[in-house]
Structures are given as C-alpha cells and as structure tokens.
N, C-alpha and C. Protein backbone atom coordinates (compact mmCIF):
# COMPACT_ATOMS: atom_id res chain seq x y z
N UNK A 1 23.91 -35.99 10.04
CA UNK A 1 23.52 -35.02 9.03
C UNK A 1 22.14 -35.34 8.49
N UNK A 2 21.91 -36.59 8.22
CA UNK A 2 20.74 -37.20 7.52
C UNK A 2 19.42 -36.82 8.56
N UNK A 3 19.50 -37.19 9.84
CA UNK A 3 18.69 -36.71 11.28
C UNK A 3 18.25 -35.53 11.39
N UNK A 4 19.35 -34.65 10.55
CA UNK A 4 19.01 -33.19 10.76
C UNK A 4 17.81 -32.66 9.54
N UNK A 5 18.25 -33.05 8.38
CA UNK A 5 17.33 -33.27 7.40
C UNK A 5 15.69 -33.80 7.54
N UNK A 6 15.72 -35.10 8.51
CA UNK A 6 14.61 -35.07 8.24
C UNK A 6 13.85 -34.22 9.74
N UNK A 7 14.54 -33.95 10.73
CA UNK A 7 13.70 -33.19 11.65
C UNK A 7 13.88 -32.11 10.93
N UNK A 8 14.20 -31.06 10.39
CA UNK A 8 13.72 -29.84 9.91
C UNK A 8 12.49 -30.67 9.09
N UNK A 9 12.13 -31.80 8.16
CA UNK A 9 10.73 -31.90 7.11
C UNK A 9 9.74 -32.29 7.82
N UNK A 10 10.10 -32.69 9.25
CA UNK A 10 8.92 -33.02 10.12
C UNK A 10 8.62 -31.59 10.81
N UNK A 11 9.63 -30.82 11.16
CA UNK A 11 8.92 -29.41 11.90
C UNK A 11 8.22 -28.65 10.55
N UNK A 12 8.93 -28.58 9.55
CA UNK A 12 8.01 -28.08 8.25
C UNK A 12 7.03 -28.62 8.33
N UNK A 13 6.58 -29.84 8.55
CA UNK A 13 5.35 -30.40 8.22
C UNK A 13 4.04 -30.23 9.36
N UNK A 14 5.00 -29.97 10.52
CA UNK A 14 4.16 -29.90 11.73
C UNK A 14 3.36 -28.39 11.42
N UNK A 15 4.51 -27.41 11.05
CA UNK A 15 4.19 -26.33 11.12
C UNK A 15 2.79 -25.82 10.02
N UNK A 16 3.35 -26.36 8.60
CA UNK A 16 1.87 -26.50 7.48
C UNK A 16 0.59 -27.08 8.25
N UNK A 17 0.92 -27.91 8.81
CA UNK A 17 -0.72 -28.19 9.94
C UNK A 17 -0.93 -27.67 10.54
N UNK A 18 -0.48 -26.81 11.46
CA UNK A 18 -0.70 -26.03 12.34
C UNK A 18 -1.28 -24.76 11.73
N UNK A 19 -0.67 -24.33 10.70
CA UNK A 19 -1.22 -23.15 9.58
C UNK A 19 -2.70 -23.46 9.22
N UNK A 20 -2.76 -24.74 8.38
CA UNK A 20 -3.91 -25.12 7.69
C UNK A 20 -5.27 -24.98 9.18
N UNK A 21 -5.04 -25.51 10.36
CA UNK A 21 -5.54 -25.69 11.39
C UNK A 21 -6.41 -24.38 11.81
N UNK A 22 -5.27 -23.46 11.31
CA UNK A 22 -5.87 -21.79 12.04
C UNK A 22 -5.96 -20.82 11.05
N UNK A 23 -6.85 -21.53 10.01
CA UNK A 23 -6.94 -20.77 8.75
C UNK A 23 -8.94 -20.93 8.89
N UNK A 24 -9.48 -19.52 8.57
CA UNK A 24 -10.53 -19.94 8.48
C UNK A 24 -11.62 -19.96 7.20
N UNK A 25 -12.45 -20.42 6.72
CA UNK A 25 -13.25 -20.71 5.51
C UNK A 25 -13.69 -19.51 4.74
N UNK A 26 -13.53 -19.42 3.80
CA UNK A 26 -13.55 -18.25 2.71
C UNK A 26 -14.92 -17.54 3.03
N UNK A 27 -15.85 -18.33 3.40
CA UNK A 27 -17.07 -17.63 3.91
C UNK A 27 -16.90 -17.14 4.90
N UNK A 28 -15.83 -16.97 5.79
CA UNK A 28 -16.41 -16.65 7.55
C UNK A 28 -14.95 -15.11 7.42
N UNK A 29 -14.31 -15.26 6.06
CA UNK A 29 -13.16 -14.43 5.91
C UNK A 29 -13.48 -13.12 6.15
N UNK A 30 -14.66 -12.53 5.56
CA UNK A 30 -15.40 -10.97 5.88
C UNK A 30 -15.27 -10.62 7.02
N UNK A 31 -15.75 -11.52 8.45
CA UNK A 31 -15.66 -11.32 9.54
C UNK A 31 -14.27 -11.15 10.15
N UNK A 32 -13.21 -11.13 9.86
CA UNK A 32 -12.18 -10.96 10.29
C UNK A 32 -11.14 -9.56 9.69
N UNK A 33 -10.81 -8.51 10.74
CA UNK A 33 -10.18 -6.89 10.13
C UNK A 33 -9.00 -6.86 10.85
N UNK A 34 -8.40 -6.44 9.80
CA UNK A 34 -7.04 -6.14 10.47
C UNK A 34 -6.94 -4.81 10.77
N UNK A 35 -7.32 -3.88 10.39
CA UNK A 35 -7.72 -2.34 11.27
C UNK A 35 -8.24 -2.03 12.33
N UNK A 36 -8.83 -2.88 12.50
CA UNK A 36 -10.12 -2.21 13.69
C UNK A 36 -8.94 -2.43 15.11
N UNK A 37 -8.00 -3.16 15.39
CA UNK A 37 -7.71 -2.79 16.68
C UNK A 37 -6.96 -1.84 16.75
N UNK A 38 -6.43 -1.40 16.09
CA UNK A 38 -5.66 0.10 16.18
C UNK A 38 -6.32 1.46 15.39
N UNK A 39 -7.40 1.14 14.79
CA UNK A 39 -8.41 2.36 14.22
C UNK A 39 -9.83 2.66 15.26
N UNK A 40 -10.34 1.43 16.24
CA UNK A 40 -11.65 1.23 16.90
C UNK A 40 -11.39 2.44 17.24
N UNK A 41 -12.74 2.75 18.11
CA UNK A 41 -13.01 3.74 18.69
C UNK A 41 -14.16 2.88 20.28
N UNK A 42 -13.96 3.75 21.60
CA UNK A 42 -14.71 3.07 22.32
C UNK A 42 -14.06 1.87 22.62
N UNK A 43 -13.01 2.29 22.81
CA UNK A 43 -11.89 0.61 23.69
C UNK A 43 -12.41 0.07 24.76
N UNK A 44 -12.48 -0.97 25.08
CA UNK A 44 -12.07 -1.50 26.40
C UNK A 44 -11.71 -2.88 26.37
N UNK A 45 -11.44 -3.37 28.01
CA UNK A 45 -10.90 -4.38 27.89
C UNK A 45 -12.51 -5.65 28.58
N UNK A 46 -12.19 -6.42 27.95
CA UNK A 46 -13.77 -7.35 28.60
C UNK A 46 -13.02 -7.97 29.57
N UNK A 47 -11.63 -8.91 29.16
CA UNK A 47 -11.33 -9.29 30.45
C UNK A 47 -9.90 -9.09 30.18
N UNK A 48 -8.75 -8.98 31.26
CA UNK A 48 -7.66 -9.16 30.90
C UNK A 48 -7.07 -10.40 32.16
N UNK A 49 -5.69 -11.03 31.91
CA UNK A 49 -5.13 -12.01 32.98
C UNK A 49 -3.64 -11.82 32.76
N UNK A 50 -3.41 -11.99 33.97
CA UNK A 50 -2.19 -12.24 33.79
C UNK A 50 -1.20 -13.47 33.77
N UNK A 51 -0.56 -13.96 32.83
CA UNK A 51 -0.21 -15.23 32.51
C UNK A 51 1.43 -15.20 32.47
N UNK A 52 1.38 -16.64 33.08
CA UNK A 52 3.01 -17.07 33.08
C UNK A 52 3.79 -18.51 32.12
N UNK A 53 4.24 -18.08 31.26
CA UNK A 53 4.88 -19.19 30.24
C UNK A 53 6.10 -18.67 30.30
N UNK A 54 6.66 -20.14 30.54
CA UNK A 54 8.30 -20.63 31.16
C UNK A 54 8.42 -19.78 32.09
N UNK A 55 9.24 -18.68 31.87
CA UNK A 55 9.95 -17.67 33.01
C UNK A 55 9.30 -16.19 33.22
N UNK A 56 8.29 -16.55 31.92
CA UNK A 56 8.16 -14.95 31.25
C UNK A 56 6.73 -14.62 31.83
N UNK A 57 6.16 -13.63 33.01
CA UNK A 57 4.95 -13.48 33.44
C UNK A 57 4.40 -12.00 32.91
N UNK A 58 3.18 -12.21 32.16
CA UNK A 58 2.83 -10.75 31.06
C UNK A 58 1.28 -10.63 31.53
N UNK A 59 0.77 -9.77 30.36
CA UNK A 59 -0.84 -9.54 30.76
C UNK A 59 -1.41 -9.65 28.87
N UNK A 60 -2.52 -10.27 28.94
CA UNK A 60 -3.14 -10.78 27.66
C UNK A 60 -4.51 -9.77 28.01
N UNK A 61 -5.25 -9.38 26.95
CA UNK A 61 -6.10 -8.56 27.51
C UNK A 61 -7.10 -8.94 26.16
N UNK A 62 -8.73 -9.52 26.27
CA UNK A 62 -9.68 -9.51 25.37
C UNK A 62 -10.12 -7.95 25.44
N UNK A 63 -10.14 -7.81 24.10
CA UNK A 63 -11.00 -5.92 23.89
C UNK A 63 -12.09 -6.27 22.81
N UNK A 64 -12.46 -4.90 23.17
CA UNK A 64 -13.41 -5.01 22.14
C UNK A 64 -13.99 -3.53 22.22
N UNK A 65 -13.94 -2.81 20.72
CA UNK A 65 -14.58 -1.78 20.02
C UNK A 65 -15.36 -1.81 18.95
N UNK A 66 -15.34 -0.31 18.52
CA UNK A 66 -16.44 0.03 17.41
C UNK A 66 -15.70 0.79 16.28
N UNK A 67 -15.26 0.02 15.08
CA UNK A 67 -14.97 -0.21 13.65
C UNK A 67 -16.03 0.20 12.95
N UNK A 68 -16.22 1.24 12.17
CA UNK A 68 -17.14 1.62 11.19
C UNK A 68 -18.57 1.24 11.64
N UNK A 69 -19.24 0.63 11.19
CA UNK A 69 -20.53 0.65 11.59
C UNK A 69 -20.68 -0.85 12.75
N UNK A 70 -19.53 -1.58 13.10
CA UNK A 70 -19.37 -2.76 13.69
C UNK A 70 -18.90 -2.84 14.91
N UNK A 71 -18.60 -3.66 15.74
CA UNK A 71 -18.20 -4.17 16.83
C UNK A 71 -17.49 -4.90 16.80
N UNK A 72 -16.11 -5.40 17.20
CA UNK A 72 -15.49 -6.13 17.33
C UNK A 72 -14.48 -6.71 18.00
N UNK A 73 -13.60 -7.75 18.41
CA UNK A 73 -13.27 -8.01 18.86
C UNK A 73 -11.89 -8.91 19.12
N UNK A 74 -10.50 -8.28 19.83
CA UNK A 74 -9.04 -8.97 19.41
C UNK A 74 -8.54 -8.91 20.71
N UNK A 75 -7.39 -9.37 20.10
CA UNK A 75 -6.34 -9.82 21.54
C UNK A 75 -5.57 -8.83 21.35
N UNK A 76 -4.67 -8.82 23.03
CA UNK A 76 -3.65 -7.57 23.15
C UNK A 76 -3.01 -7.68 24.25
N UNK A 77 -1.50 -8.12 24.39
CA UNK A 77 -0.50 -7.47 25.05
C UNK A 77 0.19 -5.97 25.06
N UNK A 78 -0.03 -5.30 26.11
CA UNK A 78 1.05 -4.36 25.83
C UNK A 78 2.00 -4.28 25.80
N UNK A 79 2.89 -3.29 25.41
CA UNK A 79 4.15 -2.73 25.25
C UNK A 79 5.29 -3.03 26.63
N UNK A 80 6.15 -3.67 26.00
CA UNK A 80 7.10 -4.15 27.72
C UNK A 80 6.47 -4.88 28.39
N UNK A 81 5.63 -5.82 27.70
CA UNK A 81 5.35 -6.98 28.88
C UNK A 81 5.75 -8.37 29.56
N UNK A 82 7.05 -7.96 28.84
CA UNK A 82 7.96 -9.37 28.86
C UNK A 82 7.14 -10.62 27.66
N UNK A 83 6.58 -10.45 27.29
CA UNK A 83 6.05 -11.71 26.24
C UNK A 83 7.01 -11.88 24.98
N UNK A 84 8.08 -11.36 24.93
CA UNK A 84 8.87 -11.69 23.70
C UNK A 84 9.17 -13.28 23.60
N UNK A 85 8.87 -13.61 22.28
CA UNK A 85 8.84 -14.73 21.81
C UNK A 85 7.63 -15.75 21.88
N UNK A 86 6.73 -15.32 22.93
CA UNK A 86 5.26 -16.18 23.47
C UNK A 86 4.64 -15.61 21.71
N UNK A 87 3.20 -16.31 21.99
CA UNK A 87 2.32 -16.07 20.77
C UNK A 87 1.31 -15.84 21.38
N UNK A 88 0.25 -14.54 20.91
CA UNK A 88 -0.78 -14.18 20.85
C UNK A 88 -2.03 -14.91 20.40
N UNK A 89 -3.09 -15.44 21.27
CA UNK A 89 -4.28 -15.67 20.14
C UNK A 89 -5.70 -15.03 20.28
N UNK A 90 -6.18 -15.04 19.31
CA UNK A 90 -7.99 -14.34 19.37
C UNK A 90 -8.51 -16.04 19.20
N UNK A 91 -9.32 -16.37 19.68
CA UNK A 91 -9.66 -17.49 19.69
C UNK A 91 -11.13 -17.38 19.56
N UNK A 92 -12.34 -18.07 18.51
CA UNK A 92 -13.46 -17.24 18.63
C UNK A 92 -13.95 -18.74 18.27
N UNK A 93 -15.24 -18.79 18.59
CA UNK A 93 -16.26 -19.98 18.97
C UNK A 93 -17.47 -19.43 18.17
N UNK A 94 -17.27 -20.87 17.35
CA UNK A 94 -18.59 -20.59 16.05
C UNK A 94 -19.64 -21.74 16.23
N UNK A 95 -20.96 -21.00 16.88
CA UNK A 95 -22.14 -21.83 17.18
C UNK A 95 -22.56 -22.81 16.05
N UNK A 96 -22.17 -22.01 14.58
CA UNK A 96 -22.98 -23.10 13.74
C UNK A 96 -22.05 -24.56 13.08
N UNK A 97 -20.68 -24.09 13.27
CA UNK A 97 -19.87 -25.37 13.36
C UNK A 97 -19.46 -26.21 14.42
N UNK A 98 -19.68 -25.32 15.96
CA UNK A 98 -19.38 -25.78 16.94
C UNK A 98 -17.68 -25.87 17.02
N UNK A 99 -16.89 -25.53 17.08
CA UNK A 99 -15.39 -25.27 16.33
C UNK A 99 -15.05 -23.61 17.09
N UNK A 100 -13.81 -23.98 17.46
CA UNK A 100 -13.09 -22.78 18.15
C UNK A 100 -12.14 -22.40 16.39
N UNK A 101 -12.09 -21.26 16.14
CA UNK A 101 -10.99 -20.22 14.97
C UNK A 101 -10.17 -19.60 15.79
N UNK A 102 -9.05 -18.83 15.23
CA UNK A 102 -7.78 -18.33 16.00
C UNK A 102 -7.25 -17.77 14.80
N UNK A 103 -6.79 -16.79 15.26
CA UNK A 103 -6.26 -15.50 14.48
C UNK A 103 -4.80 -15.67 15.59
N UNK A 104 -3.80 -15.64 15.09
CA UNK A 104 -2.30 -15.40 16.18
C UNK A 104 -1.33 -14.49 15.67
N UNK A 105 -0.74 -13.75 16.56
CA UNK A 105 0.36 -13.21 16.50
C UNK A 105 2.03 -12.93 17.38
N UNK A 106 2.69 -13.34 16.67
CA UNK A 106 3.79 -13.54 17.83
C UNK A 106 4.47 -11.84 18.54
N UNK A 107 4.57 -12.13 19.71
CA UNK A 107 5.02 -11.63 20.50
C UNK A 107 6.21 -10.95 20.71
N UNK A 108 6.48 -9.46 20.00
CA UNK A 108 7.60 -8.78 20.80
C UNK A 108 7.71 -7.67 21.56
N UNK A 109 8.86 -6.97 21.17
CA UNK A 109 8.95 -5.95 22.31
C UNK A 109 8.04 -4.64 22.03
N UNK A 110 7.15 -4.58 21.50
CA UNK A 110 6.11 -3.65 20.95
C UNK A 110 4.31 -4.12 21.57
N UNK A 111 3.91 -3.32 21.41
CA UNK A 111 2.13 -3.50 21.94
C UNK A 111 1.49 -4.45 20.74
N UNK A 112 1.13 -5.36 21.02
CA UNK A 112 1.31 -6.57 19.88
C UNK A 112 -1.10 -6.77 19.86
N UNK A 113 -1.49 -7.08 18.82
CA UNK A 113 -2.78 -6.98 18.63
C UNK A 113 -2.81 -8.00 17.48
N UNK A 114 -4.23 -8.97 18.07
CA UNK A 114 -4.51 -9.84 16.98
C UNK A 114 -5.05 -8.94 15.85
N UNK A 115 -5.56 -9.89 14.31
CA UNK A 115 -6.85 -9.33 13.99
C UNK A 115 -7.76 -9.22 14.51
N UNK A 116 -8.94 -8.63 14.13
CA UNK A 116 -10.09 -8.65 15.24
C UNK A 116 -10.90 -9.02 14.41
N UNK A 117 -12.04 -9.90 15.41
CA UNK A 117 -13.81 -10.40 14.75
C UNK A 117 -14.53 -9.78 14.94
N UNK A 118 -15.26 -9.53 14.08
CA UNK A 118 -16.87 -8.78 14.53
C UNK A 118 -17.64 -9.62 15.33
N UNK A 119 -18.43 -9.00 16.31
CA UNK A 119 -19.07 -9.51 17.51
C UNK A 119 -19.99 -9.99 16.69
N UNK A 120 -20.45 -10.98 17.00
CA UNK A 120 -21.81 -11.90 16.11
C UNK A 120 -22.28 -12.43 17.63
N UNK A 121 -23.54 -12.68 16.93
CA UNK A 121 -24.64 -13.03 18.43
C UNK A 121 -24.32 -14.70 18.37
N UNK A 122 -24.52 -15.02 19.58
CA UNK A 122 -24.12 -16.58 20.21
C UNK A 122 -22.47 -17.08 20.20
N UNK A 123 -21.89 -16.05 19.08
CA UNK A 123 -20.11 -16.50 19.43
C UNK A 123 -19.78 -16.13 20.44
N UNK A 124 -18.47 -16.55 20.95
CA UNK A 124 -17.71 -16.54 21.86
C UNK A 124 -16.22 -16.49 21.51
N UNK A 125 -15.99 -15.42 22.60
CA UNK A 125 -14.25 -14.79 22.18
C UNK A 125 -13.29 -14.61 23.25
N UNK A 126 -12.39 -15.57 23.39
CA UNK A 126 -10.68 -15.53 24.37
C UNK A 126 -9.72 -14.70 23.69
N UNK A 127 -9.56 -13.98 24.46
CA UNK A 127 -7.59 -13.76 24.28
C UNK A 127 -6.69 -15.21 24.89
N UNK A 128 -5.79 -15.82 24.10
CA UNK A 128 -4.79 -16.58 24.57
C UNK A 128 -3.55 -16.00 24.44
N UNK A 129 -2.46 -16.68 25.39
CA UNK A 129 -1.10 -17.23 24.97
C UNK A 129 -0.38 -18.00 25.10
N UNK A 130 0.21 -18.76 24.20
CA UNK A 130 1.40 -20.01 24.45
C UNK A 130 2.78 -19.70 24.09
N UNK A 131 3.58 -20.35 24.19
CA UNK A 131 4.74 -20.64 24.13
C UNK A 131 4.89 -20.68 22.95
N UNK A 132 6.36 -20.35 21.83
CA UNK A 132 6.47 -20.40 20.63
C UNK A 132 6.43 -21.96 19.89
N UNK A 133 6.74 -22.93 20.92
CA UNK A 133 6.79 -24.19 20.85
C UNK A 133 5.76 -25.56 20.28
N UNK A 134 6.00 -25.84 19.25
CA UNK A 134 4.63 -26.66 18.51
C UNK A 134 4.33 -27.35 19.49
N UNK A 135 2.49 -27.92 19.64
CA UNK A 135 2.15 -28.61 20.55
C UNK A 135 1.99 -27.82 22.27
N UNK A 136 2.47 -26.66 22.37
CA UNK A 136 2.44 -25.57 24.20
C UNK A 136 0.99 -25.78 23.98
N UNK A 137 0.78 -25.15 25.59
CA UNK A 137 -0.60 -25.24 26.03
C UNK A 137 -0.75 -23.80 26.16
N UNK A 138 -2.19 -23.27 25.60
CA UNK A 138 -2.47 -22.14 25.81
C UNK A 138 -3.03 -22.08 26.93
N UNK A 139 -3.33 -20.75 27.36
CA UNK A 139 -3.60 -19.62 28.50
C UNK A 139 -4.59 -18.71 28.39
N UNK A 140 -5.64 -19.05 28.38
CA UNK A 140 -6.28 -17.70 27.93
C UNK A 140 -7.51 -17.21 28.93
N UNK A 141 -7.94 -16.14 28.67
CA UNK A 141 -9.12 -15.30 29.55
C UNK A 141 -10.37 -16.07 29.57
N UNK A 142 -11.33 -15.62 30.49
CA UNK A 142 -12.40 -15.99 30.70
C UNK A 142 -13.08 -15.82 29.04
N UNK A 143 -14.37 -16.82 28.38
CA UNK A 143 -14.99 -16.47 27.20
C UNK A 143 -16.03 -15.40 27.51
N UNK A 144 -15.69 -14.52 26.20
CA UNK A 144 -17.14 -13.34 26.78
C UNK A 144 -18.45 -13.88 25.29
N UNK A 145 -18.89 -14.23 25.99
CA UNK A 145 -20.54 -14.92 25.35
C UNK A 145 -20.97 -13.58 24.93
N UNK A 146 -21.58 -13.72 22.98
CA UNK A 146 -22.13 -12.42 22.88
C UNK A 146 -23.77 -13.13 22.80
C-alpha cells in the first residue's frame, strides 16, 4: 500500500517537471495562438510523416498559415488516424536562447491541432509524436528553417 503511495508522488512529480519543462517565458507568450489553426486561412502542409508508436501507425503533419496579419505555424493529426492516446507536439527552436519550446496535445479520436507560433525569421519548427509514457522518444518531421 505504502509503494503505491509513493509511486503515484513520484509520477506527480515527474509529471510537474515535465509541465514546468514545456512552459514557455512570459515574454515569448504573445507568440503563441490558439486560433489560428482552425481560423488560418492559406493552409498547407510543409512537411507531413508518417509515424509508428507501439502498434499504432498515423500521420503528423507541420502546417502553416495566415492568422490576421501573421503567419504561423502548428502540428496536426487527422481525424481516424489511429493516434489515440499518442501526444502531439509543435516543437519550435529559438535562435536567441538556442533551446527547442513545445506546445502538446494529446491524441484522440478527432482531428487533433497544436497551438500555433508565429513564423519568426531564423526559428525553426517540427511537428512531433510520442507515446503517452513519461520519458518516450519523440518522432517528428523534417525542421522547416524560417
């Protein structure tokens, strides 16, 4: 009973790091919309792959449109792609910290979309996915260099 107790305060604890980890700095917060992948206009996909975690083989797709006067850029599985339970990531590469950010969303039976970043010059942006599992190895697309 006591065993059980403390592995649930160690997965709690794993999990608060993992949060704190993929949280990004109050300054860089502007750059990140939760509208633009289902409001953009001018879709496409930059790259998409198709990826296999455990049993489950789906398609992850980097996009990127045009949000109000902006550009930007998220992750996207579609609808029925077998990814239930996997996790989504936008994974974006910041020249002036040198530091990969991640926006995630878990995976179900619906057309599933990160937030999206605005395209900024010299970043760099993946679609990933891993396993629901603390510590999985992600999967993700080629980086599209802006």
């Amino acid at each position: 009973m006591e065993s059980s107790w403390i592995s649930r305060g160690v997965t709690a604890a794993a999990m608060a790091g993992i949060t704190l980890l993929s949280t990004t700095p109050a300054s860089a917060a502007s750059y990140w919309n939760s509208s633009a992948p289902t409001a953009a206009t001018s879709v496409r996909n930059t790259y998409e792959k198709s990826v296999t975690i455990g049993s489950r083989t789906f398609t992850i797709q980097l996009r990127v449109g045009k949000w109000g006067s902006n550009t930007y850029f998220w992750a996207r599985a579609p609808k029925d792609s077998h990814a239930y339970g996997a996790h989504l990531y936008i994974s974006v590469y910041n020249p002036s910290t040198k530091k990969w950010e991640s926006r995630s969303e878990a995976l179900n039976k619906k057309t599933a979309y990160t937030d999206a970043h605005r395209s900024l010059y010299k970043y760099g942006y993946k679609a990933c996915a891993s396993d629901s599992m603390i510590g999985s190895r992600w999967i993700c697309t080629s980086t599209w260099w802006v």
